[in-house]
C-alpha atoms as a PDB file:
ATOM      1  CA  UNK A   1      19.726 123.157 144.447  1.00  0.00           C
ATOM      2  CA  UNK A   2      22.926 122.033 142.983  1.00  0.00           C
ATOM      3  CA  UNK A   3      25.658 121.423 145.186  1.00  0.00           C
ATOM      4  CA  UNK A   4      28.565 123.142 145.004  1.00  0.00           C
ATOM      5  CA  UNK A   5      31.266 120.759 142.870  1.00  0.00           C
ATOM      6  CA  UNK A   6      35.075 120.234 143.629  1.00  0.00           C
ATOM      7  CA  UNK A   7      38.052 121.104 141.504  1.00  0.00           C
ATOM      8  CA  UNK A   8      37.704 117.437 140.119  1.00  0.00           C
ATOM      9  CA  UNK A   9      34.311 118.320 139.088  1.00  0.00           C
ATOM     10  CA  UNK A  10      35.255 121.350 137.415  1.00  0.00           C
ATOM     11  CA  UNK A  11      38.381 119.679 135.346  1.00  0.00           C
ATOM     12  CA  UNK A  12      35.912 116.732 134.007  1.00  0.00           C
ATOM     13  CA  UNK A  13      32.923 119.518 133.073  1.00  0.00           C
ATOM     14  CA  UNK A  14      36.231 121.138 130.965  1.00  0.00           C
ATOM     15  CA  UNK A  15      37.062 117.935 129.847  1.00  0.00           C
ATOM     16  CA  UNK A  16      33.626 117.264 128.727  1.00  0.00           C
ATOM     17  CA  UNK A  17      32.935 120.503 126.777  1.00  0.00           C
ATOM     18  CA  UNK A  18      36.613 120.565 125.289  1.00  0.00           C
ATOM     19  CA  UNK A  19      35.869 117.062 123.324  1.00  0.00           C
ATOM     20  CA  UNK A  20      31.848 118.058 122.715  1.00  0.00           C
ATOM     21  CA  UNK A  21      31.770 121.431 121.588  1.00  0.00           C
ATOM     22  CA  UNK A  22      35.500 122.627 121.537  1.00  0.00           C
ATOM     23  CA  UNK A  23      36.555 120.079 119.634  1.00  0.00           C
ATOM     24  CA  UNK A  24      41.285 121.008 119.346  1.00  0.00           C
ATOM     25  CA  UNK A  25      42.110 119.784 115.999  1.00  0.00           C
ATOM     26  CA  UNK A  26      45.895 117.759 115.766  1.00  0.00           C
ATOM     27  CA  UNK A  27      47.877 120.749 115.437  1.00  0.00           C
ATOM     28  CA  UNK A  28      46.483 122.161 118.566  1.00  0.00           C
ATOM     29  CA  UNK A  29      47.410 119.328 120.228  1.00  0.00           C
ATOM     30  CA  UNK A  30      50.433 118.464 118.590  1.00  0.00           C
ATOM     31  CA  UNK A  31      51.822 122.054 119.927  1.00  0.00           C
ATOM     32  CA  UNK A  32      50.509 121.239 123.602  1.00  0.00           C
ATOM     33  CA  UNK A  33      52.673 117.980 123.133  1.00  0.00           C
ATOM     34  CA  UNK A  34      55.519 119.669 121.947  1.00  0.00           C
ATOM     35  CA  UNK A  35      55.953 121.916 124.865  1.00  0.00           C
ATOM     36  CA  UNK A  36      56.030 119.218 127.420  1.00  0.00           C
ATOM     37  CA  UNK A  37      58.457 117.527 125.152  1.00  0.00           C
ATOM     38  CA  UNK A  38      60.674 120.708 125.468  1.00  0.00           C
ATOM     39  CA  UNK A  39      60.519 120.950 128.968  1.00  0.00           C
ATOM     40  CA  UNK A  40      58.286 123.960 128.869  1.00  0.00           C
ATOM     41  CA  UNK A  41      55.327 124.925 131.756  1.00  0.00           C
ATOM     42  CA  UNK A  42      51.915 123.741 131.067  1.00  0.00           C
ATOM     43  CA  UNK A  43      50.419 127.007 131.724  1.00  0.00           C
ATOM     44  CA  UNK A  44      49.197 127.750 128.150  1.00  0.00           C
ATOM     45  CA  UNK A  45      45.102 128.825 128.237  1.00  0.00           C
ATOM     46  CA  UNK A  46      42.705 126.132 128.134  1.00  0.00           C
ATOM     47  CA  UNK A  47      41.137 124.413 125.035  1.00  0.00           C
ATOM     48  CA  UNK A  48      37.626 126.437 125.777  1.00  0.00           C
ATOM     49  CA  UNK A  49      39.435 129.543 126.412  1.00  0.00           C
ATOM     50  CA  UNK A  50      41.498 129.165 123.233  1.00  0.00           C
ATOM     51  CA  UNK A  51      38.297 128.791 121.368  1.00  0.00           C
ATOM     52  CA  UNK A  52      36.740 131.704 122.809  1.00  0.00           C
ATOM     53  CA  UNK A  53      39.797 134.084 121.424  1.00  0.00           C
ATOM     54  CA  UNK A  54      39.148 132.029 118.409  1.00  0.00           C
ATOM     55  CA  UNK A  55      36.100 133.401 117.872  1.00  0.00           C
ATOM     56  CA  UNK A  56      36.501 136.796 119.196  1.00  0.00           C
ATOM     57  CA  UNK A  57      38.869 137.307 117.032  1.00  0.00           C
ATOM     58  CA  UNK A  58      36.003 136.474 114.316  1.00  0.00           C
ATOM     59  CA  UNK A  59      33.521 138.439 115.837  1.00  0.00           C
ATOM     60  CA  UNK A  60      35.792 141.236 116.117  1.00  0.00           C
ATOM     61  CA  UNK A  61      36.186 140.934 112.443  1.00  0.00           C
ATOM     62  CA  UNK A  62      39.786 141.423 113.095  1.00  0.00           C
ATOM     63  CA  UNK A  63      42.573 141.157 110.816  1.00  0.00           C
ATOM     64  CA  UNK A  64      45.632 142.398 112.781  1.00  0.00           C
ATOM     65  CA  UNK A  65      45.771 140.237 116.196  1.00  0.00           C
ATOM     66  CA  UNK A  66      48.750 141.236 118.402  1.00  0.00           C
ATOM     67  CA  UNK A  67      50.097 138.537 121.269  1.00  0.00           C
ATOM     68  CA  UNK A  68      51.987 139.547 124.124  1.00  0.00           C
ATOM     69  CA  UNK A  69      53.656 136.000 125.567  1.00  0.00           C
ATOM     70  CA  UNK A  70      53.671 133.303 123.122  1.00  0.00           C
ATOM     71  CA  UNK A  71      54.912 130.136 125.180  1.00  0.00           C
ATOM     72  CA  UNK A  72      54.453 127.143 122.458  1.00  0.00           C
ATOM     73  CA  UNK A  73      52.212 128.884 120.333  1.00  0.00           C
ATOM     74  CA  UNK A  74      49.063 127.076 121.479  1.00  0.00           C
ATOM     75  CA  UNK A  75      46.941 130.497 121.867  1.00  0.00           C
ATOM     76  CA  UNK A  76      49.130 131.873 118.756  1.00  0.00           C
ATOM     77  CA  UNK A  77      47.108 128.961 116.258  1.00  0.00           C
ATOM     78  CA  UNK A  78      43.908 129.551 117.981  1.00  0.00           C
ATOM     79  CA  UNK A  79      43.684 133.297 116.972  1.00  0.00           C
ATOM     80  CA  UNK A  80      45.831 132.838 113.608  1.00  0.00           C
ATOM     81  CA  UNK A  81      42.829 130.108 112.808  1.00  0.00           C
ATOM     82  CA  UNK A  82      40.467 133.067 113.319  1.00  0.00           C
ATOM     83  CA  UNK A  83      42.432 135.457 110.792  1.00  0.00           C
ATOM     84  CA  UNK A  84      40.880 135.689 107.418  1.00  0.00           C
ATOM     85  CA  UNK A  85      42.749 135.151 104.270  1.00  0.00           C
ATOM     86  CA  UNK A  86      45.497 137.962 104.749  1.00  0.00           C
ATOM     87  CA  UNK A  87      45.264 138.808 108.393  1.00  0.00           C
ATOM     88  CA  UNK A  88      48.583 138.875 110.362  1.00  0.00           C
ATOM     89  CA  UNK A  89      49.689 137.984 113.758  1.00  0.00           C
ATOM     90  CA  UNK A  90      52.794 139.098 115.717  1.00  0.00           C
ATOM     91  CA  UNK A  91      53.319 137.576 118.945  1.00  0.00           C
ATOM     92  CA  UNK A  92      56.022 138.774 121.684  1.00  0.00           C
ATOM     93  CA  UNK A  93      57.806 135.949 123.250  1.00  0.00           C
ATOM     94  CA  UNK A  94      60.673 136.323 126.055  1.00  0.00           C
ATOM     95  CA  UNK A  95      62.665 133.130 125.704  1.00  0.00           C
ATOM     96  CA  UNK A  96      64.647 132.320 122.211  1.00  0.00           C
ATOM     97  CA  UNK A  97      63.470 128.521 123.329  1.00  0.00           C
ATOM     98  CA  UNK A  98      59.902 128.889 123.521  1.00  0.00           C
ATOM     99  CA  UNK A  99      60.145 130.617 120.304  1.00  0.00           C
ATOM    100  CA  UNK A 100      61.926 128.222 118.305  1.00  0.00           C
ATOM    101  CA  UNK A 101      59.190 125.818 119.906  1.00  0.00           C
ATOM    102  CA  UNK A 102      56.268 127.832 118.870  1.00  0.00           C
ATOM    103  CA  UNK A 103      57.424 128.572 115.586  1.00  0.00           C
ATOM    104  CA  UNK A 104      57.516 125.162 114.626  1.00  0.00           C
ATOM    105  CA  UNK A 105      54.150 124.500 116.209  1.00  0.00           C
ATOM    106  CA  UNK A 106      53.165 127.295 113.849  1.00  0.00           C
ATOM    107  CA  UNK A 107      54.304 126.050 110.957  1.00  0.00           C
ATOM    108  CA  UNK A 108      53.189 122.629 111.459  1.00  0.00           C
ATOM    109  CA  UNK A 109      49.352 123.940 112.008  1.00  0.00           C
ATOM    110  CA  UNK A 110      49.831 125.618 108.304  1.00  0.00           C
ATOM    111  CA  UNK A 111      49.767 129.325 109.458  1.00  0.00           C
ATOM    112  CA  UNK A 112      53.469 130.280 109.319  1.00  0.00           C
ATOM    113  CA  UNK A 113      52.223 132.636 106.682  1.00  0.00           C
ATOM    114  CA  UNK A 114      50.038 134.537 109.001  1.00  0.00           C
ATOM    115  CA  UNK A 115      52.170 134.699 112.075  1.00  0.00           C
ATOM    116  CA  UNK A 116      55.404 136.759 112.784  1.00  0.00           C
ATOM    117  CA  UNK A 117      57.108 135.458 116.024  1.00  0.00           C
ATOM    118  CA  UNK A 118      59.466 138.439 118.190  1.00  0.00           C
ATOM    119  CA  UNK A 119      61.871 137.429 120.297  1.00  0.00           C
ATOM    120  CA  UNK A 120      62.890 139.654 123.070  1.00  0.00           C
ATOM    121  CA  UNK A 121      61.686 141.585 126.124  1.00  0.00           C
ATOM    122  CA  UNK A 122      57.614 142.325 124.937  1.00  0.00           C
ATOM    123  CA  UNK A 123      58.501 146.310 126.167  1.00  0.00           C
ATOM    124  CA  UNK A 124      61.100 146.583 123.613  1.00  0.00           C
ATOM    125  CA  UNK A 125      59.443 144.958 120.792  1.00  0.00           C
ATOM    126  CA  UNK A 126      56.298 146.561 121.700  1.00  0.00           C
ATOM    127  CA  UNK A 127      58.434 149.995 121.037  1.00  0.00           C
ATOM    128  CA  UNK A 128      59.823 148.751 117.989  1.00  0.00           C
ATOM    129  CA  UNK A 129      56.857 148.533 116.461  1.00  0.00           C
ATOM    130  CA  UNK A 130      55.735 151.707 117.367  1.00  0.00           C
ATOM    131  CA  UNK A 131      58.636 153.274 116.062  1.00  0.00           C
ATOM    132  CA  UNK A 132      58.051 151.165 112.933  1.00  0.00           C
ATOM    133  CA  UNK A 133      54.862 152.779 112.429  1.00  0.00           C
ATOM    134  CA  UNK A 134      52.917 149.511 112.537  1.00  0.00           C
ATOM    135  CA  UNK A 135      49.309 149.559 111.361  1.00  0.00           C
ATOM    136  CA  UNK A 136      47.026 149.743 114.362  1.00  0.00           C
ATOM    137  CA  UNK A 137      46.193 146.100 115.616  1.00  0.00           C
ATOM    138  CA  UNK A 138      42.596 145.369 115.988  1.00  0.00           C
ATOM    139  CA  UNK A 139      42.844 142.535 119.122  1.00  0.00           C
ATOM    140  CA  UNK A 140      45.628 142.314 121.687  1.00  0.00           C
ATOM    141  CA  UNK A 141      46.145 139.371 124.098  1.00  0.00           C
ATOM    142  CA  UNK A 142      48.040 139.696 126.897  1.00  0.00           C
ATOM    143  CA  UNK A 143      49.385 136.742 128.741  1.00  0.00           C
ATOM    144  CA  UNK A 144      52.808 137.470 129.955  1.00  0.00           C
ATOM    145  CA  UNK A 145      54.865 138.296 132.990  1.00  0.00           C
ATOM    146  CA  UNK A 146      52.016 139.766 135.555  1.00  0.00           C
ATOM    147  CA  UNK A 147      54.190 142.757 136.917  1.00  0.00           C
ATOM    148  CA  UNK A 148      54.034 144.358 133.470  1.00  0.00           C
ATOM    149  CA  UNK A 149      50.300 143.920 132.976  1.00  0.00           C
ATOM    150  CA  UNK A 150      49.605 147.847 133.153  1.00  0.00           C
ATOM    151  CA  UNK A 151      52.382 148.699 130.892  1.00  0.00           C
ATOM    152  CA  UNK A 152      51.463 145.685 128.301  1.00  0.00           C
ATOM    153  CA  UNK A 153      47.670 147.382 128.849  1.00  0.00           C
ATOM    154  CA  UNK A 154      48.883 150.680 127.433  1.00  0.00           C
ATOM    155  CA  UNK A 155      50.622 149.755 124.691  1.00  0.00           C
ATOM    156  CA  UNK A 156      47.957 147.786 123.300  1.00  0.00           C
ATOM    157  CA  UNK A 157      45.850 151.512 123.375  1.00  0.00           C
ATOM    158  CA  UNK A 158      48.549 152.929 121.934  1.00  0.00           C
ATOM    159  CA  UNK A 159      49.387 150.185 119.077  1.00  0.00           C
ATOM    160  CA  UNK A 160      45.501 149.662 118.918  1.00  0.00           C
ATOM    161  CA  UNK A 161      42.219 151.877 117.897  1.00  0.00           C
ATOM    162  CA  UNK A 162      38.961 152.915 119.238  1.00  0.00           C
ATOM    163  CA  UNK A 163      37.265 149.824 118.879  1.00  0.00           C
ATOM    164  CA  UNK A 164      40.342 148.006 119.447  1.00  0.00           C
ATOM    165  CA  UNK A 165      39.550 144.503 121.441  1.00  0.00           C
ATOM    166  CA  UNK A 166      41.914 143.747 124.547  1.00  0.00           C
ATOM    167  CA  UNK A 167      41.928 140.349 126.339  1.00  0.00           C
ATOM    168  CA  UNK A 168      44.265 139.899 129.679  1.00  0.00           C
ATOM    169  CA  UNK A 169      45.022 136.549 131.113  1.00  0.00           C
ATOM    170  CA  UNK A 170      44.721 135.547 134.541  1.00  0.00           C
ATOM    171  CA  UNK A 171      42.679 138.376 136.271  1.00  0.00           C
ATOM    172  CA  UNK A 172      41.449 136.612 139.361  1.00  0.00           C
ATOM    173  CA  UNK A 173      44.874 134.120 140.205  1.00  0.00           C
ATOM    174  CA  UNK A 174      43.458 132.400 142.545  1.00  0.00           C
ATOM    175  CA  UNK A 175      41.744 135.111 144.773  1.00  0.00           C
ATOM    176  CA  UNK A 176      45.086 136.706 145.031  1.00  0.00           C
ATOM    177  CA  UNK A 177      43.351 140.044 143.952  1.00  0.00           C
ATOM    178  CA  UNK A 178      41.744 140.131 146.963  1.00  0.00           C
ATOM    179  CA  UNK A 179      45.098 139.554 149.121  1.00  0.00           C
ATOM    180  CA  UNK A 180      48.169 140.036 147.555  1.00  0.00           C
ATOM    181  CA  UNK A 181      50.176 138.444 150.040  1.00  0.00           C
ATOM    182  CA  UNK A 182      49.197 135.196 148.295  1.00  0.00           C
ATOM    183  CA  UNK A 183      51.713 136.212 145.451  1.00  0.00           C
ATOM    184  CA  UNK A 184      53.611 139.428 146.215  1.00  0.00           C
ATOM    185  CA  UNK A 185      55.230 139.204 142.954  1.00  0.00           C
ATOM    186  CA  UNK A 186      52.564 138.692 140.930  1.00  0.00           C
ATOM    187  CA  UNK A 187      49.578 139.849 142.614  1.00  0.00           C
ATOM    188  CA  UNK A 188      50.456 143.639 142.743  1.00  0.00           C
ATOM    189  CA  UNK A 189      50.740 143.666 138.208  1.00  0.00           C
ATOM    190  CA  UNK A 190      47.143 142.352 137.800  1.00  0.00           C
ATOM    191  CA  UNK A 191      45.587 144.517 140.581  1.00  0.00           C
ATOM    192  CA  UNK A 192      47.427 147.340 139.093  1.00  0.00           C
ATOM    193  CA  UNK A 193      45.965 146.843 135.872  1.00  0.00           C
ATOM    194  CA  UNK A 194      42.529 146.060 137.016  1.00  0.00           C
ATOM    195  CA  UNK A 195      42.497 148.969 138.740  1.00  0.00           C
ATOM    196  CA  UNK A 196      43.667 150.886 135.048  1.00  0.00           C
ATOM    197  CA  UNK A 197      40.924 149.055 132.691  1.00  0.00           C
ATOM    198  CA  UNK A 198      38.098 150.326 135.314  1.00  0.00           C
ATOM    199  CA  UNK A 199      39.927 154.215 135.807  1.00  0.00           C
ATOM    200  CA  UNK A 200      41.206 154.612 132.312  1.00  0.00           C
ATOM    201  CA  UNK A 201      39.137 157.099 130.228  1.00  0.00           C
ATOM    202  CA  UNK A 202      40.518 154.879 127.319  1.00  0.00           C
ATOM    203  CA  UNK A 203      38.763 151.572 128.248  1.00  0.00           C
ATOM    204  CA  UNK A 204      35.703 150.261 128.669  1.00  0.00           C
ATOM    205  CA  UNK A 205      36.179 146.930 130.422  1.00  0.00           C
ATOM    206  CA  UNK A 206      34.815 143.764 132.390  1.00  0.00           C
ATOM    207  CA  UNK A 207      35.966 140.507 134.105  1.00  0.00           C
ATOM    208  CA  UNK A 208      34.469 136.848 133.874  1.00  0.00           C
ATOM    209  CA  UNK A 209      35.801 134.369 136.709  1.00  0.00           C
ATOM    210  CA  UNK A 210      36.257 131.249 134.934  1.00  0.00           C
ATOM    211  CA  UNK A 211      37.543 127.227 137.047  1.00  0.00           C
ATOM    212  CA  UNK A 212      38.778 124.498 135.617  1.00  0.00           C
ATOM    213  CA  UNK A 213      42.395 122.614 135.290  1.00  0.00           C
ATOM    214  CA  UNK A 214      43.489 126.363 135.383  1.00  0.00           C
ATOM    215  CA  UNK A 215      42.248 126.461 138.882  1.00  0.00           C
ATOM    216  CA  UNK A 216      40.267 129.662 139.705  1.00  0.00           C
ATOM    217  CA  UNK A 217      41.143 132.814 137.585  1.00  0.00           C
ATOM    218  CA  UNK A 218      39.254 134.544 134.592  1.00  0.00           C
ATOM    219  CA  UNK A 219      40.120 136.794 132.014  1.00  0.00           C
ATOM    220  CA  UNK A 220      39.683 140.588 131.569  1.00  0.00           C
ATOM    221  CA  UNK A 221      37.672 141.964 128.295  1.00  0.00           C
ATOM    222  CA  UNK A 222      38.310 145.447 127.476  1.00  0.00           C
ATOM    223  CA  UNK A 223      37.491 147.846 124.472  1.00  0.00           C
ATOM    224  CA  UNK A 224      39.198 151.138 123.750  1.00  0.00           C
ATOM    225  CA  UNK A 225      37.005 153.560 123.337  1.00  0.00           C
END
């Protein structure tokens, strides 16, 4: 029987797959660069988990992909690269500085053409473009302040369709699902949420537990029915 391996074990099997299989091209790694440079947290998604909303975009076959927390744009150019020839991106991003940052990470991967950055609380621009009439988007990522995780999972029902594909960030944090006390401020939004994609008559959801140099979390997978 294998024995159980430590964080460090976990960080070099990432390591390992991310330079076999995952293979980050320069512009991926110019924009993780880039935020350090700026001062920004390193808390965008791992290479492997970039490539795996990479391809479900693909495998979705969709064409309208809508981000809610861009940071530096590193999960932004993974699902752009996904986008065939006319798909579009719009990505919600809090700070005016990470924005300027990921818009130039954009355009220096070549996609600037596919992806519309919006600055601003993600609520309000989320009811923008509902009020703009927006096509329906066919994949929604949602990686963005934790308290808001229920609200940021209805809005991508109501500016998706059935068949609509929803990912959410960080769905284990460390346990803290289990006791909230370990983050009282966060904690609370991804329960709540949880607790929405398994009620809600308008998803049909699952979560994968994932380690690695994001410590222990995992990511929610939901389709609206």
């Amino acid at each position: 029987m294998i024995e159980h391996q430590p964080a460090a074990g976990w960080i070099a099997v990432e390591d390992f797959l991310s330079a076999v299989v995952v293979r980050p091209d320069s512009a991926l790694k110019h924009a993780v660069s880039a935020a350090l440079e700026a001062g920004m947290p390193p808390i965008e998604v791992a290479p492997n988990a970039g490539k795996l909303l990479k391809l479900l975009v693909r495998l979705s076959g969709a064409r309208r992909v809508l981000e809610i927390g861009t940071l530096a744009g590193f999960s932004t150019i993974w699902m752009a690269q996904g986008l065939p020839d006319g798909g579009r991106l719009v990505t919600c991003e809090y700070l005016s500085k990470h924005a300027e940052v990921a818009r130039a990470n954009v355009e220096a991967a070549g996609l600037g053409s596919k992806v519309e950055i919006r600055t601003g609380a993600a609520l309000d621009t989320l009811a923008a473009l509902e009020a703009e009439g927006a096509d329906p988007f066919d994949f929604v990522f949602i990686d963005a302040d934790k308290e808001n995780n229920a609200n940021y999972l209805d809005w991508a029902i109501r500016l998706g369709r059935p068949g609509t594909t929803v990912v959410m960030d960080n769905a284990v944090w460390e346990g803290a699902v289990l006791d909230p006390s370990l983050d009282t401020v966060n904690a609370p939004g991804i329960i709540g949420a949880l607790q929405m994609m398994g009620e809600d008559p308008r998803l049909d959801g699952t979560v994968i537990q994932t380690v690695g140099s994001k410590g222990w979390d995992g990511f929610a997978l939901a389709l609206v029915r």
